[in-house]
C-alpha atoms as a PDB file:
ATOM      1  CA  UNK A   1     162.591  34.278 149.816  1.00  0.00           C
ATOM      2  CA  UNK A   2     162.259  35.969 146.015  1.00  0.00           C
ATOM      3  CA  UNK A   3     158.982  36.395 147.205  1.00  0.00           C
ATOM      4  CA  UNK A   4     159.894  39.008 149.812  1.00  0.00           C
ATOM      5  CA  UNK A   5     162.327  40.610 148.048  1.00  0.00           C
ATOM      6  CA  UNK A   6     159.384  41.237 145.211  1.00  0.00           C
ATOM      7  CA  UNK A   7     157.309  42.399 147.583  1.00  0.00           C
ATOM      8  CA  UNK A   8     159.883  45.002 149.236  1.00  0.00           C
ATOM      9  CA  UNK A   9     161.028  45.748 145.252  1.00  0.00           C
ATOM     10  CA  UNK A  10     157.354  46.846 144.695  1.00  0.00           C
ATOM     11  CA  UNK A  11     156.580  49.112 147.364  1.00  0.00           C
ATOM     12  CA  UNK A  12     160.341  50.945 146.595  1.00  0.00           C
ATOM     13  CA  UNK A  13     158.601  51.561 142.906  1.00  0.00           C
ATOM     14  CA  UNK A  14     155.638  52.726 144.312  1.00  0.00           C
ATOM     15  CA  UNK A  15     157.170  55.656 146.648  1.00  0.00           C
ATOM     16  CA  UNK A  16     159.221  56.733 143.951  1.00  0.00           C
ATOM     17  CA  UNK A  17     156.174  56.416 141.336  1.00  0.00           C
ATOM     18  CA  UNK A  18     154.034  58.491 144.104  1.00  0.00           C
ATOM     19  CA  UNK A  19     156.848  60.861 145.200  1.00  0.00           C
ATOM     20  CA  UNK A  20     157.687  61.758 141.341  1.00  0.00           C
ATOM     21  CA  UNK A  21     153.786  61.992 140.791  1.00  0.00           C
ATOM     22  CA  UNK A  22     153.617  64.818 143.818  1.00  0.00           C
ATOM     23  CA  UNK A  23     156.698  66.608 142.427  1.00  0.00           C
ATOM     24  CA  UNK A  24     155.259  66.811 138.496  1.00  0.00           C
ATOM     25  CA  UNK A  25     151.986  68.275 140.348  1.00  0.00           C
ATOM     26  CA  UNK A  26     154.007  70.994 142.744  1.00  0.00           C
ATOM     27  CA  UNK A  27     156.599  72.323 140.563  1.00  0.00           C
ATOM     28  CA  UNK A  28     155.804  75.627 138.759  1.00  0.00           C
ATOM     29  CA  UNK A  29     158.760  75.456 136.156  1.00  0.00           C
ATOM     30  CA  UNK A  30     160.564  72.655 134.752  1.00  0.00           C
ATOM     31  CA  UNK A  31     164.076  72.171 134.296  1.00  0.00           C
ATOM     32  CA  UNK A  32     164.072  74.463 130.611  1.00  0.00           C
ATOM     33  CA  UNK A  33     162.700  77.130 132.381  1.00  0.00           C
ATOM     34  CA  UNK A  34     158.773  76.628 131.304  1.00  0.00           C
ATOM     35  CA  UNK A  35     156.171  77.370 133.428  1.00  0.00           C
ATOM     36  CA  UNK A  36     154.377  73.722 134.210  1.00  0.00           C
ATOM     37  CA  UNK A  37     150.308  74.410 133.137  1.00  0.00           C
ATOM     38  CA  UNK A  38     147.793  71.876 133.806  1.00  0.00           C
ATOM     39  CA  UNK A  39     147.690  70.721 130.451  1.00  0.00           C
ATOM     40  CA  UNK A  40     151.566  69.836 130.413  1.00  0.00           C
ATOM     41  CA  UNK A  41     151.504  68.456 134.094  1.00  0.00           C
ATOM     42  CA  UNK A  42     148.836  66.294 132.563  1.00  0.00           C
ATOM     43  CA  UNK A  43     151.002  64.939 129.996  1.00  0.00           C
ATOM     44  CA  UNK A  44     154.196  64.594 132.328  1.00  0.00           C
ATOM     45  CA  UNK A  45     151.863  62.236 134.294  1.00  0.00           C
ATOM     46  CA  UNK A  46     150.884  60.438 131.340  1.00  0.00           C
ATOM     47  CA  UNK A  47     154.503  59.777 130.703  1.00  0.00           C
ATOM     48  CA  UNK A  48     154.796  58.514 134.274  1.00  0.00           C
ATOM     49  CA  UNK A  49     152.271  56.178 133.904  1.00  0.00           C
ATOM     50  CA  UNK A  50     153.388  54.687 130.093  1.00  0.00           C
ATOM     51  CA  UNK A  51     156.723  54.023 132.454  1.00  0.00           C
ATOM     52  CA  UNK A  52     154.359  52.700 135.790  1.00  0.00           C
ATOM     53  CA  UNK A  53     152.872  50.585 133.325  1.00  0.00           C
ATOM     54  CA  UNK A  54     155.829  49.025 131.650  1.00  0.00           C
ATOM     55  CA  UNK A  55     157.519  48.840 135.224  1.00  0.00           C
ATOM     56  CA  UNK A  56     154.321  46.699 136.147  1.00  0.00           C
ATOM     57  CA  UNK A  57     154.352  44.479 133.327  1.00  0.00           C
ATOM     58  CA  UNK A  58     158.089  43.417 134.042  1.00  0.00           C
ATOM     59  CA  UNK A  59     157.319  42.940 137.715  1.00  0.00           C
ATOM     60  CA  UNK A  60     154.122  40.872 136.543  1.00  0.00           C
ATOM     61  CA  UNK A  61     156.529  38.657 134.207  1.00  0.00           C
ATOM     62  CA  UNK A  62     159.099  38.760 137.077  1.00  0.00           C
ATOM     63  CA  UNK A  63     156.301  37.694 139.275  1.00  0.00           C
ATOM     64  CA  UNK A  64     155.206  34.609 136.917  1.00  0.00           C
ATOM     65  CA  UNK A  65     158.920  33.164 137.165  1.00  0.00           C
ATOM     66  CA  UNK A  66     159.292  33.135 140.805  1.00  0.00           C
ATOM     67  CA  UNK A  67     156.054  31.689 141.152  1.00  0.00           C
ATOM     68  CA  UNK A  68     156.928  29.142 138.566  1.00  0.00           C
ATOM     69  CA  UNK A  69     160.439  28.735 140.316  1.00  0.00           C
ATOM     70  CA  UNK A  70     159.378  28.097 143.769  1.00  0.00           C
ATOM     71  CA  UNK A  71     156.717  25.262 142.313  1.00  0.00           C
ATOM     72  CA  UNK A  72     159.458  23.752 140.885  1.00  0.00           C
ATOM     73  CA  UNK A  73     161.520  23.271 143.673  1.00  0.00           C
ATOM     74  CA  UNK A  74     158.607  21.924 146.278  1.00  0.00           C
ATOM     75  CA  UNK A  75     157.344  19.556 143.369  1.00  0.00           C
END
């Protein structure tokens, strides 16, 4: 059953990881008022993947305990 709901948790954080992706890439001006050039869509993406990153190394540790969990209990 955790298994499912990890599963259904992942795909949630990757439409919002691919919709924010889209939205860095269309928007002309950020919220200050400064027009977006590639260089600083660039690095908003790079930010957005530090945080994808760190988002997939708890889901990896989260991942690791349910497995571990469920052994447990059929053992």
């Amino acid at each position: 059953m955790l298994k499912k709901l990890w599963w259904v948790v992942n795909v949630i954080w990757a439409a919002i990881f691919v919709s924010g992706a889209v939205f860095l890439l269309v928007r002309k001006y950020d919220a200050a008022g400064i027009y977006q050039t590639t260089e600083l869509r660039l690095s908003a993406l790079a930010v957005e993947g530090a945080f994808l990153i760190f988002i997939g190394l708890c889901q990896a540790l989260a991942y690791y305990f349910i497995k571990r969990s469920s052994q447990v209990h059929h053992q």
